[in-house]
C-alpha atoms as a PDB file:
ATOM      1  CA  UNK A   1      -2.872 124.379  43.248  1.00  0.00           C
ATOM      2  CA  UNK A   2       0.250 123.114  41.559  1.00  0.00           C
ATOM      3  CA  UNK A   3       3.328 122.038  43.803  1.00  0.00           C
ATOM      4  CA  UNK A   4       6.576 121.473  43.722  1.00  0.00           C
ATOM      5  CA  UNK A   5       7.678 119.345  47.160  1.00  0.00           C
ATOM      6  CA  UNK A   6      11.929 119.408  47.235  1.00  0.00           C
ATOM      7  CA  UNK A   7      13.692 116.847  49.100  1.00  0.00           C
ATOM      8  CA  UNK A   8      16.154 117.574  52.043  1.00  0.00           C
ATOM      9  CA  UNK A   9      18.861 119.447  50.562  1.00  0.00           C
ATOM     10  CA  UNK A  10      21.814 119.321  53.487  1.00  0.00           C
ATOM     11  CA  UNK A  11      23.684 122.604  52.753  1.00  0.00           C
ATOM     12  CA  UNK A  12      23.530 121.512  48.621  1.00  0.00           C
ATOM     13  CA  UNK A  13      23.011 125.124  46.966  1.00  0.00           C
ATOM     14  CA  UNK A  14      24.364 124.097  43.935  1.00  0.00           C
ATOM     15  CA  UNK A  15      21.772 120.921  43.773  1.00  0.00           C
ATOM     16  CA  UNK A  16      18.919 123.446  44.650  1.00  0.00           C
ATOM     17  CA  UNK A  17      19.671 126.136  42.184  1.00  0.00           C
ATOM     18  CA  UNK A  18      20.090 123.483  39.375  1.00  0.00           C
ATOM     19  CA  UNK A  19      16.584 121.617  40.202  1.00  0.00           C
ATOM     20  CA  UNK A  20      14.573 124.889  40.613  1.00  0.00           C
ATOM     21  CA  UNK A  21      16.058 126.023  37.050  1.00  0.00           C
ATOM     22  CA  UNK A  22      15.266 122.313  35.632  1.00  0.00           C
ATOM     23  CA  UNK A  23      11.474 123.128  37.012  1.00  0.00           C
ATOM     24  CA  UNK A  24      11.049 126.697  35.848  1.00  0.00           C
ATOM     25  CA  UNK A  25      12.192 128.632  38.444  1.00  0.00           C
ATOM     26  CA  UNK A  26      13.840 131.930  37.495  1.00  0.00           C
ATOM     27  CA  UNK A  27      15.213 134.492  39.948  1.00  0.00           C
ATOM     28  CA  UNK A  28      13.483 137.619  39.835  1.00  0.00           C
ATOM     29  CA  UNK A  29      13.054 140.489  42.830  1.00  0.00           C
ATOM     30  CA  UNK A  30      15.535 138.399  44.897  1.00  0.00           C
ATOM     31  CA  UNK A  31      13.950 135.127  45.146  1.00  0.00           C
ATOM     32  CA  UNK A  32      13.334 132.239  42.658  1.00  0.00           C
ATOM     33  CA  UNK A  33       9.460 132.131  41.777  1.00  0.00           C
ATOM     34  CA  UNK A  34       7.339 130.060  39.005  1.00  0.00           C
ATOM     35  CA  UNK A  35       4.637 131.569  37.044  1.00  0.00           C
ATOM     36  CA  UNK A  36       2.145 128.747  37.746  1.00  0.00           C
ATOM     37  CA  UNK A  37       4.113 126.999  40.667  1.00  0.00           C
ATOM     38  CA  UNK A  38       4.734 126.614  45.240  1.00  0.00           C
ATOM     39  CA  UNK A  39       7.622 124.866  45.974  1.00  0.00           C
ATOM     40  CA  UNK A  40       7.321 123.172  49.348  1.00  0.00           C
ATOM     41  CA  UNK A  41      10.882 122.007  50.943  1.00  0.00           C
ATOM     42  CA  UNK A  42      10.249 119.104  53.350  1.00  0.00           C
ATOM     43  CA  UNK A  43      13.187 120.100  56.074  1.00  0.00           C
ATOM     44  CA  UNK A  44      16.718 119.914  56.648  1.00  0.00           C
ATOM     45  CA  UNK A  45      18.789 122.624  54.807  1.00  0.00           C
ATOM     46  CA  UNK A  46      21.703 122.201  56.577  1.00  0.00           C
ATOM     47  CA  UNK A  47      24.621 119.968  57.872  1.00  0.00           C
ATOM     48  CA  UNK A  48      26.781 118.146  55.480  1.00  0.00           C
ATOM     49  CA  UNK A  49      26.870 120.209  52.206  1.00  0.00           C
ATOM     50  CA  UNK A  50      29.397 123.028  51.132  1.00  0.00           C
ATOM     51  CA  UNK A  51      27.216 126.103  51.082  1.00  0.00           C
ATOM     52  CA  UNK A  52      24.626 125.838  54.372  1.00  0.00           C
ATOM     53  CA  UNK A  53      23.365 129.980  54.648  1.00  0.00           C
ATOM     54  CA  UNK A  54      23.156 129.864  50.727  1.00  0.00           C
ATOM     55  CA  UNK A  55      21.205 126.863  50.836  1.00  0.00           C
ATOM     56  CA  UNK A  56      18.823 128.041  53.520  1.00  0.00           C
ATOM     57  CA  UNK A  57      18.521 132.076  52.306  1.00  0.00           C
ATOM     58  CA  UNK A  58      17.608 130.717  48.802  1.00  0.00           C
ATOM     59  CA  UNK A  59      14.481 128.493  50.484  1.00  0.00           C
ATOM     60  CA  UNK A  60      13.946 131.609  52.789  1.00  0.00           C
ATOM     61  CA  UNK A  61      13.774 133.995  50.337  1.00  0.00           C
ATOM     62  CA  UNK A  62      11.341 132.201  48.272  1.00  0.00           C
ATOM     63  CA  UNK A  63       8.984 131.610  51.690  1.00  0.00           C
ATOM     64  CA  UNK A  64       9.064 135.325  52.530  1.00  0.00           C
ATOM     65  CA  UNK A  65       8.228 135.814  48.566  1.00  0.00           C
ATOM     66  CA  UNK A  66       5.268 133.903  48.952  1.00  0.00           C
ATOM     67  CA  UNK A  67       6.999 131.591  45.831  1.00  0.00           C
ATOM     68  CA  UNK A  68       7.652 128.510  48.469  1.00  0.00           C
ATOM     69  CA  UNK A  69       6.570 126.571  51.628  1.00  0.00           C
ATOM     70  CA  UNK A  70       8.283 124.767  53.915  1.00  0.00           C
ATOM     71  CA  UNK A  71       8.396 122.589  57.006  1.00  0.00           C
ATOM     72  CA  UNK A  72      10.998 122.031  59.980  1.00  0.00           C
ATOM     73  CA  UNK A  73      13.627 119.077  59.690  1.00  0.00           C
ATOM     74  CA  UNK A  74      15.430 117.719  62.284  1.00  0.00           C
ATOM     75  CA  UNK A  75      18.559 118.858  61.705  1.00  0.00           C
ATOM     76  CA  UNK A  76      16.873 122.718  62.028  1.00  0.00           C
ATOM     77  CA  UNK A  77      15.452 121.431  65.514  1.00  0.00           C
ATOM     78  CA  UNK A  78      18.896 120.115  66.251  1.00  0.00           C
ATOM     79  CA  UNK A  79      20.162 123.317  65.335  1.00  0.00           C
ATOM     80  CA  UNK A  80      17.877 125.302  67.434  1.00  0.00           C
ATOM     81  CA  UNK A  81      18.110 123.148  70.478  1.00  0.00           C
ATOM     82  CA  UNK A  82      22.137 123.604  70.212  1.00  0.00           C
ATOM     83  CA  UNK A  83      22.276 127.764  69.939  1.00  0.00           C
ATOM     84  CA  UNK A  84      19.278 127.778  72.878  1.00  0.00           C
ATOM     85  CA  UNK A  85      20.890 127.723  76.288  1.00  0.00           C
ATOM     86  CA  UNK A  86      18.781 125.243  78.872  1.00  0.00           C
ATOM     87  CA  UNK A  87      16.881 127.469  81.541  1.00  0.00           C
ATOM     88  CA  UNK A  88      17.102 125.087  84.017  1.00  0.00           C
ATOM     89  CA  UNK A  89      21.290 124.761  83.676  1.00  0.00           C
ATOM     90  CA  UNK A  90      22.659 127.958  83.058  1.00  0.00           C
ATOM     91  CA  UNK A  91      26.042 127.299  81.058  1.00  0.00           C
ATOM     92  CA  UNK A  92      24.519 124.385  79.566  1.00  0.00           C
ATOM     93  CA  UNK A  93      22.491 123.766  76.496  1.00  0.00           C
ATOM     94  CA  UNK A  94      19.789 122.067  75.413  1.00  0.00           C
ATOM     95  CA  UNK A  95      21.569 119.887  72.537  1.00  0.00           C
ATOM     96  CA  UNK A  96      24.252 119.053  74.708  1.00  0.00           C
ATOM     97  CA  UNK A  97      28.053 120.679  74.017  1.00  0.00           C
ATOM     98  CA  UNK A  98      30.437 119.065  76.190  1.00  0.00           C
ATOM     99  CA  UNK A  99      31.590 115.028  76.606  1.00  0.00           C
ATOM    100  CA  UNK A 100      31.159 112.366  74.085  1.00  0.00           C
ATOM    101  CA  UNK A 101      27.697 113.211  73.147  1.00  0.00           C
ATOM    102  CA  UNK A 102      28.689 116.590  72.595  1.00  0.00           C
ATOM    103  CA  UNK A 103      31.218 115.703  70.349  1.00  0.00           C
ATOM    104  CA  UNK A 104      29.242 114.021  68.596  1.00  0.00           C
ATOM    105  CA  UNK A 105      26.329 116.377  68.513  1.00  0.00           C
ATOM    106  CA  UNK A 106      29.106 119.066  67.046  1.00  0.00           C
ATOM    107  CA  UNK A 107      30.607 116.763  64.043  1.00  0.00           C
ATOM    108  CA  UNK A 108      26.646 116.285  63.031  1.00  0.00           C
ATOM    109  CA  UNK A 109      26.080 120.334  63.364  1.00  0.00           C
ATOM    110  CA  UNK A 110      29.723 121.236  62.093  1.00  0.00           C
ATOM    111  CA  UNK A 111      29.357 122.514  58.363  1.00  0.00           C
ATOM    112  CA  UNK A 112      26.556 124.795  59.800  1.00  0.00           C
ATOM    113  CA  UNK A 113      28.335 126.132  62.582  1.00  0.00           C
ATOM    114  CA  UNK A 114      32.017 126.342  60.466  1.00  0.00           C
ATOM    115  CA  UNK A 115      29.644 129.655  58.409  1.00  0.00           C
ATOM    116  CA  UNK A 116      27.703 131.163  61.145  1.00  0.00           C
ATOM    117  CA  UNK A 117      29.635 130.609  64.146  1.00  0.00           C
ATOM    118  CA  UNK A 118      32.023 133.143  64.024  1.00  0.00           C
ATOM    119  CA  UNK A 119      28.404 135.594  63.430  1.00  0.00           C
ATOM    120  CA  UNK A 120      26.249 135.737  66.253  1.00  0.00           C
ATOM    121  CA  UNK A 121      24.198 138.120  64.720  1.00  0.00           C
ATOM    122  CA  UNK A 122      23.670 136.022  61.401  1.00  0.00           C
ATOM    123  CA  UNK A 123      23.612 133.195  63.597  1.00  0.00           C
ATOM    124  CA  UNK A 124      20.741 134.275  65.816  1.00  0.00           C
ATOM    125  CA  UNK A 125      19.015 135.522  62.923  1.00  0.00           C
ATOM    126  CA  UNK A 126      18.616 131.867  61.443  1.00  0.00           C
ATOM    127  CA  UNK A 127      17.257 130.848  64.728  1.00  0.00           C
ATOM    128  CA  UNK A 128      14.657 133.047  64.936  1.00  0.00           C
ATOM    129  CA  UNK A 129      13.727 132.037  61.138  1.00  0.00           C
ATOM    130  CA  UNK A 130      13.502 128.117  61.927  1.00  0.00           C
ATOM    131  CA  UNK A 131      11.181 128.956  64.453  1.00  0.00           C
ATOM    132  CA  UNK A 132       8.816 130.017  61.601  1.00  0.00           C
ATOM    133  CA  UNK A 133       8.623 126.468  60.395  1.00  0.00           C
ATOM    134  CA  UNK A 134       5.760 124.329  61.175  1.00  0.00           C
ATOM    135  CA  UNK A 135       6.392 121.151  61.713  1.00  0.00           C
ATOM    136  CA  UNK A 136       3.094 119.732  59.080  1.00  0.00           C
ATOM    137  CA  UNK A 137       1.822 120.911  56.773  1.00  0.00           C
ATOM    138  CA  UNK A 138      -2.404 119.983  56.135  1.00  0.00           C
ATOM    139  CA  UNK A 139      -3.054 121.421  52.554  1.00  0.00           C
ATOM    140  CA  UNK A 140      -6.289 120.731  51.010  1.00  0.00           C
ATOM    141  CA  UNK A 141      -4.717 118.493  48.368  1.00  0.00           C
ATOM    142  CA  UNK A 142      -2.044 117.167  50.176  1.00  0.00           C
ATOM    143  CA  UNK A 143      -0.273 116.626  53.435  1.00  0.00           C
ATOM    144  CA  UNK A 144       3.752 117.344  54.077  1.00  0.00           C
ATOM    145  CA  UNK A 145       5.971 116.502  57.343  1.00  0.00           C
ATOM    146  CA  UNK A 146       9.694 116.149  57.742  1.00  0.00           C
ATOM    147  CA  UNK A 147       9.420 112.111  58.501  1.00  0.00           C
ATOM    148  CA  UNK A 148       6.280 110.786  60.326  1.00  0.00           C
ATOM    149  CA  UNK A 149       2.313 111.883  59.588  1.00  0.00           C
ATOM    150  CA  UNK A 150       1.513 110.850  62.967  1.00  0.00           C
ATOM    151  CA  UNK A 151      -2.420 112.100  64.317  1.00  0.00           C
ATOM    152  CA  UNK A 152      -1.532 111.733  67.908  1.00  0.00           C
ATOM    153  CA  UNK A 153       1.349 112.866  67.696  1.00  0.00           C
ATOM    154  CA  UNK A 154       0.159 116.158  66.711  1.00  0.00           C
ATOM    155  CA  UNK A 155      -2.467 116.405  68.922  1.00  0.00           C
ATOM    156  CA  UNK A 156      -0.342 116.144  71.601  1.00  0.00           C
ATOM    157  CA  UNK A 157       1.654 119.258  70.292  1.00  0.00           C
ATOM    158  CA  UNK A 158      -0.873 121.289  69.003  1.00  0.00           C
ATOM    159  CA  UNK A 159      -1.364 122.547  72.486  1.00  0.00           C
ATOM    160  CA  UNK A 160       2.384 123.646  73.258  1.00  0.00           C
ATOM    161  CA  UNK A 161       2.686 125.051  69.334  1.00  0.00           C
ATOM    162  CA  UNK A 162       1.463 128.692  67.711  1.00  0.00           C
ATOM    163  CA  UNK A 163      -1.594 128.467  65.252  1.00  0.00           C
ATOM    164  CA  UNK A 164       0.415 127.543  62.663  1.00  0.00           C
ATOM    165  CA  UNK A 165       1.966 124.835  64.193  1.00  0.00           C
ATOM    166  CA  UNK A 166       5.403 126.710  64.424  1.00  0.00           C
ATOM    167  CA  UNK A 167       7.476 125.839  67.834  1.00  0.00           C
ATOM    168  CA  UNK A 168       7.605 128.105  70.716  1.00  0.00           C
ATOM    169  CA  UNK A 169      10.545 128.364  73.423  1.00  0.00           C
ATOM    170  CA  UNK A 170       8.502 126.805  75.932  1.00  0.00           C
ATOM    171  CA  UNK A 171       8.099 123.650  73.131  1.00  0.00           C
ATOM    172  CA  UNK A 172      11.659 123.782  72.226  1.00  0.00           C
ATOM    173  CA  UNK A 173      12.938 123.432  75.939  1.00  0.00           C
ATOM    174  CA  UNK A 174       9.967 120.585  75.965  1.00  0.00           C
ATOM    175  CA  UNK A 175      10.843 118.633  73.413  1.00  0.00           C
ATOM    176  CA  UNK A 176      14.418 118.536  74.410  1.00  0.00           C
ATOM    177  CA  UNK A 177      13.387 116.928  77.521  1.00  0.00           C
ATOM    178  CA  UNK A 178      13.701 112.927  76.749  1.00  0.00           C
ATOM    179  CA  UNK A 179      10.416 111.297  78.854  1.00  0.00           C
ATOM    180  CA  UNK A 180       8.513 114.582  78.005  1.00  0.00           C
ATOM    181  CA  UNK A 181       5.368 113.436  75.532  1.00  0.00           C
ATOM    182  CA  UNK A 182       6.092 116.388  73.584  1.00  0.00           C
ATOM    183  CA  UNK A 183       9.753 115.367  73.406  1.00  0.00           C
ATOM    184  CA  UNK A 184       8.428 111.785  72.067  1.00  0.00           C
ATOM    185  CA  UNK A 185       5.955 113.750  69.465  1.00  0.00           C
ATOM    186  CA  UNK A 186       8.332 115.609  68.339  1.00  0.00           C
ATOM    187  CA  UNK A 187      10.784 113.083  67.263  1.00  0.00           C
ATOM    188  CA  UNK A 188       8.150 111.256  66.048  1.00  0.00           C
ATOM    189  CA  UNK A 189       7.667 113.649  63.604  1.00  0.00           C
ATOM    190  CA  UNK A 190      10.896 114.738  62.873  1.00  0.00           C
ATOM    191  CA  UNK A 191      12.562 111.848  63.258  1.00  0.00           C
ATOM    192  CA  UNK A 192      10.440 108.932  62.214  1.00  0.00           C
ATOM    193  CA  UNK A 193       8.403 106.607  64.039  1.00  0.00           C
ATOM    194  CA  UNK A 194      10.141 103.539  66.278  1.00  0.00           C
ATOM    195  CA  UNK A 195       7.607 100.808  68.280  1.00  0.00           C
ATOM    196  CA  UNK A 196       8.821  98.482  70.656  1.00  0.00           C
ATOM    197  CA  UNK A 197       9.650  94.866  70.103  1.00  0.00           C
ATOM    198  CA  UNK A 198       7.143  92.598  72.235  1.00  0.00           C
ATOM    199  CA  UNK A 199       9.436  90.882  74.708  1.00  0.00           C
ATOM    200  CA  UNK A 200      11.656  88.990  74.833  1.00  0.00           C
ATOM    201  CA  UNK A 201      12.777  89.544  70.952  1.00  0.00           C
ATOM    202  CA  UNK A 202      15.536  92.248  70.473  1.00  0.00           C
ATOM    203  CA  UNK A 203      17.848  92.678  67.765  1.00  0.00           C
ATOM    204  CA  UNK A 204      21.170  93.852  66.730  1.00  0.00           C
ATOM    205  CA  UNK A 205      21.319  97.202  65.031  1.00  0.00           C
ATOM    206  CA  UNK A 206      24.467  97.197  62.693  1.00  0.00           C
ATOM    207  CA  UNK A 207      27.114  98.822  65.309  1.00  0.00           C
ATOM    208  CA  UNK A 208      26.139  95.856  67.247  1.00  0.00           C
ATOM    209  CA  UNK A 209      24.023  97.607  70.148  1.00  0.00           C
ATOM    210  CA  UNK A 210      20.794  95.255  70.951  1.00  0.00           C
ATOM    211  CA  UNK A 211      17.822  97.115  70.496  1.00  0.00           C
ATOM    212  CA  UNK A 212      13.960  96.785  72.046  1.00  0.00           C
ATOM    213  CA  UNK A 213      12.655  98.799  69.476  1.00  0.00           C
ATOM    214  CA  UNK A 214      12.149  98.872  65.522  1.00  0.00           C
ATOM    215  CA  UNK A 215      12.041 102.054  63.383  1.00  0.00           C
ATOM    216  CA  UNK A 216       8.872 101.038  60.903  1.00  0.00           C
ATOM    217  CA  UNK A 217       7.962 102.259  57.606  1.00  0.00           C
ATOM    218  CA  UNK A 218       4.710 103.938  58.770  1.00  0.00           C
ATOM    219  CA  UNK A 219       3.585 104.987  55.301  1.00  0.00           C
ATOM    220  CA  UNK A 220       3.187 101.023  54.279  1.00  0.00           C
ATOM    221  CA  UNK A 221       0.049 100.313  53.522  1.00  0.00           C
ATOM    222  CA  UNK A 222      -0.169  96.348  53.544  1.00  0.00           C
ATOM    223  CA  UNK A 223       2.696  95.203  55.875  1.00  0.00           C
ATOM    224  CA  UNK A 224       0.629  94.677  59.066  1.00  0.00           C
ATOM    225  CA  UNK A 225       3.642  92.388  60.728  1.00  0.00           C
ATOM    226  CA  UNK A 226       7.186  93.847  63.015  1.00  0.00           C
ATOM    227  CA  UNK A 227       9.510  92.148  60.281  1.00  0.00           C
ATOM    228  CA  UNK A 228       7.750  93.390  57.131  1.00  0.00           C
ATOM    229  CA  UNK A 229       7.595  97.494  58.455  1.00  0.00           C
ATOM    230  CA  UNK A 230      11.089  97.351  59.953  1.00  0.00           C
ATOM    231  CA  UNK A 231      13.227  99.821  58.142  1.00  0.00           C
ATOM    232  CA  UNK A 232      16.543  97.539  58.013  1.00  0.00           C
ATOM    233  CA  UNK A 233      18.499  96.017  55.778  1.00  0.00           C
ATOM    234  CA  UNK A 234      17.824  92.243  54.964  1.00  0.00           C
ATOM    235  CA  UNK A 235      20.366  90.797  57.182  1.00  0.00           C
ATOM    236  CA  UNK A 236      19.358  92.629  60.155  1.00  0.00           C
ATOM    237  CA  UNK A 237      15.585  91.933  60.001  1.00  0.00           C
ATOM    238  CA  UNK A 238      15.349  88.883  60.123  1.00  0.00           C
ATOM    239  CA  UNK A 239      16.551  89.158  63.613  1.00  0.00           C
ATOM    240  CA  UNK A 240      12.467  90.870  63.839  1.00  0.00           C
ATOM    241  CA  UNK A 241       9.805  88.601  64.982  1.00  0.00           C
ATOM    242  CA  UNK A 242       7.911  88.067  61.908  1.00  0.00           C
ATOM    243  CA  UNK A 243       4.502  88.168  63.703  1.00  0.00           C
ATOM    244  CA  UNK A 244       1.565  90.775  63.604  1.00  0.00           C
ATOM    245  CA  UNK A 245       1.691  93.732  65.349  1.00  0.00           C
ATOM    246  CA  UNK A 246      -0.646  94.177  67.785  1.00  0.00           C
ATOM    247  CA  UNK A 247      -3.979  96.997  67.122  1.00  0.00           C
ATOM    248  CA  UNK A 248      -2.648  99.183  70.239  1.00  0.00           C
ATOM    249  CA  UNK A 249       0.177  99.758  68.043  1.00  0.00           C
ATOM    250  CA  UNK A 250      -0.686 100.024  64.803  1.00  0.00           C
ATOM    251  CA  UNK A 251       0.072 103.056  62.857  1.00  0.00           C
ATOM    252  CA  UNK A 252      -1.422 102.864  59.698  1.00  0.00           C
ATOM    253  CA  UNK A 253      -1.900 106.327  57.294  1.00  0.00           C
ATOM    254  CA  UNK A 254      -4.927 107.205  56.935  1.00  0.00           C
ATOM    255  CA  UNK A 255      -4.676 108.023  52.452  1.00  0.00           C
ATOM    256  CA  UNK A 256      -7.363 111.214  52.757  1.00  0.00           C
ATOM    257  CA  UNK A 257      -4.665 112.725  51.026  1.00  0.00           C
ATOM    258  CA  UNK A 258      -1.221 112.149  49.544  1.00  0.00           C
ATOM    259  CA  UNK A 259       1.947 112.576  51.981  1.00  0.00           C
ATOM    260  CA  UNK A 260       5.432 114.038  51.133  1.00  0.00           C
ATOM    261  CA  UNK A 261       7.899 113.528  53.548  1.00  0.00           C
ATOM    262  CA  UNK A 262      11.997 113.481  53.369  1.00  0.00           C
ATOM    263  CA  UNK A 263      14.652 112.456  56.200  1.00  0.00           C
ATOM    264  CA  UNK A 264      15.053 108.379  54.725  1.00  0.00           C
ATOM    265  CA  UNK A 265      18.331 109.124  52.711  1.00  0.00           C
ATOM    266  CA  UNK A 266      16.865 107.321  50.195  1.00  0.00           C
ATOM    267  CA  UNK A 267      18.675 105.794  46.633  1.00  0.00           C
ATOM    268  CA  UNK A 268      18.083 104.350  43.187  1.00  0.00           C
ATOM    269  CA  UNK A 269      15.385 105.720  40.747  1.00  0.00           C
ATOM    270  CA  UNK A 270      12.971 108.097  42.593  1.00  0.00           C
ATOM    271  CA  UNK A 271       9.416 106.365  43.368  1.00  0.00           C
ATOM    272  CA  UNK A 272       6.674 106.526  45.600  1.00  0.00           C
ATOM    273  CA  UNK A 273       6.340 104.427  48.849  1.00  0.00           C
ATOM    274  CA  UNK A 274       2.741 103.689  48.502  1.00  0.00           C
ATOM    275  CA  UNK A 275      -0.316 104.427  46.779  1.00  0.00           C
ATOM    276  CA  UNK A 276      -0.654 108.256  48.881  1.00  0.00           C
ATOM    277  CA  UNK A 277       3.082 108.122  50.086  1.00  0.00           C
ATOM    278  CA  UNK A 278       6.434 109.792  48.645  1.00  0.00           C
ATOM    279  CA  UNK A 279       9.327 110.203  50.347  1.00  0.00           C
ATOM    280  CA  UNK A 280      11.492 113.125  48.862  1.00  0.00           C
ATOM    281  CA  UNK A 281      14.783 112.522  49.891  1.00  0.00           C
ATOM    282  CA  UNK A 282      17.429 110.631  48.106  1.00  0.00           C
ATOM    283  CA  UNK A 283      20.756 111.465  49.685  1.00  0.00           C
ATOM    284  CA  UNK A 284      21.851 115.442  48.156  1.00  0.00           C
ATOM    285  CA  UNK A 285      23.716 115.153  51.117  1.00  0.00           C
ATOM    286  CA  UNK A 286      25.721 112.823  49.933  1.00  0.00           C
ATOM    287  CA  UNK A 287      26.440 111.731  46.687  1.00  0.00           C
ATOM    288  CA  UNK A 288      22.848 111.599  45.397  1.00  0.00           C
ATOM    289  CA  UNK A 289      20.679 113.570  43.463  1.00  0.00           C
ATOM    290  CA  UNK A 290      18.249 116.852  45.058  1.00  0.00           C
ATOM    291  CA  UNK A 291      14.359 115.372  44.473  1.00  0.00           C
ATOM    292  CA  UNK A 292      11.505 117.037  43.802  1.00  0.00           C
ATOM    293  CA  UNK A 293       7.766 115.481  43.103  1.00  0.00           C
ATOM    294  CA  UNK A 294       5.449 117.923  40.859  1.00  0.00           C
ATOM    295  CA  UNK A 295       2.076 117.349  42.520  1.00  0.00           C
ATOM    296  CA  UNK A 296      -1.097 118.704  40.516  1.00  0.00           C
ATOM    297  CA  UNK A 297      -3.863 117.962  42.623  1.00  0.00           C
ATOM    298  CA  UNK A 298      -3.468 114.089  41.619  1.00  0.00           C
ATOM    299  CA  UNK A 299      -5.069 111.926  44.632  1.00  0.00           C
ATOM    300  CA  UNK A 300      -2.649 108.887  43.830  1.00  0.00           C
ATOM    301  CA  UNK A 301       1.279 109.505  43.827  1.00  0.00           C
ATOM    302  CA  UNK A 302       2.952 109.048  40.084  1.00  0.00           C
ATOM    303  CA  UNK A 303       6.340 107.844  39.592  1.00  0.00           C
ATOM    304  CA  UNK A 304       6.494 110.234  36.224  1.00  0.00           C
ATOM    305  CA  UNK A 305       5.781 113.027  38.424  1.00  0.00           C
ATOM    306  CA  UNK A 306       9.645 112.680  39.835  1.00  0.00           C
ATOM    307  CA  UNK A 307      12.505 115.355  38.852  1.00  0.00           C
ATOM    308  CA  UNK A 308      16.271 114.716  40.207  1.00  0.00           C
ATOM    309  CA  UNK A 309      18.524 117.865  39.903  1.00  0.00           C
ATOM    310  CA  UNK A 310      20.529 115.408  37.864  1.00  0.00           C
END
């Protein structure tokens, strides 16, 4: 089966539209389709960009086409968690509204909200769609997540998720909950994957807050110690211990098949992270290019196989 995995695209229908036409794409019967071709989208069509329902009825049109695939981001999660109101607080929600966090919480969510706010119909209506997203995807040639392939992880989910590994109320309110395993598991895979520090090292993050724990580039398959899988920038890792990281720890993926993930906000010339790794996403929420990878059943990731919407 040929594929086309698309990076996260952040409300960029202008970015989409241009890279599915670069690929082949043509709209016909209401939804882009390829002759030959699956798109897969990797998460997060919305927040940031100019056109958020556009960008997320063009991807859903193509899924309900049969033309495309596609997993959950964070940002739908996010979005999901802030339209669902917490059973256990009535008034309150489960991505919290009100304070300094809610603030917050809104200025992340507000290019989404400024188009379907004002709709509660359309608004619902997008809800009930993201809950049709599975968080993986296990193909027989390949694997896709939003940002972590994580084995336990999913185990512990698979139990609170439908058979196609699509959340369910009862997960959503769960994974909202922070101490709740399947809060951690979902983050994990939504979110990336963070171990902690062994005491008493600690570091700076860049707004100055000290930190006990390191985000790591999990798909990395030779860095075994804290300092070489810390995703930082130079000047703030080598505040991490550069010493091995213990086997209880170790998260290291497994290469049965090649992974496509997005989330990173990633820049430069599109290439793969490792021999059965690609990350997808290089910043069309921002000033960077939409991503795509055109896999054809290869069992080792190709840096030719990269197209930018550019």
């Amino acid at each position: 089966m040929a594929y086309d995995i698309i990076g996260d695209i952040h409300g960029q229908a202008d970015k989409l539209h241009a890279l599915l036409g670069k690929m082949g794409y043509v709209q016909r019967q209401g939804a882009y389709r390829h002759p030959n071709r699956t798109a897969i989208f990797v998460g997060d069509f919305i927040d940031r960009g100019p056109k958020q329902v556009e960008s997320v009825m063009t991807a859903r049109r193509m899924v309900e086409a049969g033309s495309a695939l596609a997993v959950m981001g964070n940002h739908e999660f996010n979005a999901m968690a802030w339209h669902t109101e917490d059973p256990d607080r009535p008034g309150h929600y489960l991505r919290p509204r009100s304070g300094a966090l809610g603030a917050n919480n809104r200025a992340q969510h507000q290019a989404f909200l400024n188009e379907v706010e004002g709709d509660c119909s359309l608004h619902a209506d997008l809800m009930d769609w993201f809950y049709t997203l599975p968080l993986w995807l296990d193909l027989p040639d390949l694997r896709v997540v939003h940002a972590c392939w994580h084995a336990g992880y999913m185990e512990t989910l698979r139990p609170w998720l439908t058979d196609d590994n699509c959340l369910t109320p009862a997960a959503l309110v769960a994974a909202s909950r922070s101490g709740h395993p399947v809060f951690q598991a979902a983050e994990g895979l939504t979110k990336g994957l963070e171990i902690p520090l062994p005491a008493p090292y600690s570091f700076h993050d860049k707004d100055g807050h000290v930190r006990h724990s390191v985000r790591i580039r999990w798909w990395d398959e030779t860095a075994t110690r804290y300092r070489d899988l810390a995703m930082l920038s130079d000047d703030l890792r080598c505040q991490v211990p550069d010493v091995e990281v213990p086997a209880s720890q170790s998260v290291t993926y497994d290469g049965l098949k090649p992974v496509f993930f997005g989330h990173y906000w990633m820049t430069g010339q599109p290439a793969r992270q490792g021999t059965h790794a690609a990350c997808v996403d290089y910043s069309a929420g921002k000033a960077g290019p939409l991503v795509a990878y055109r896999f054809d059943g290869e069992h080792e990731i190709e840096n030719s196989h990269f197209v930018t919407s550019d």
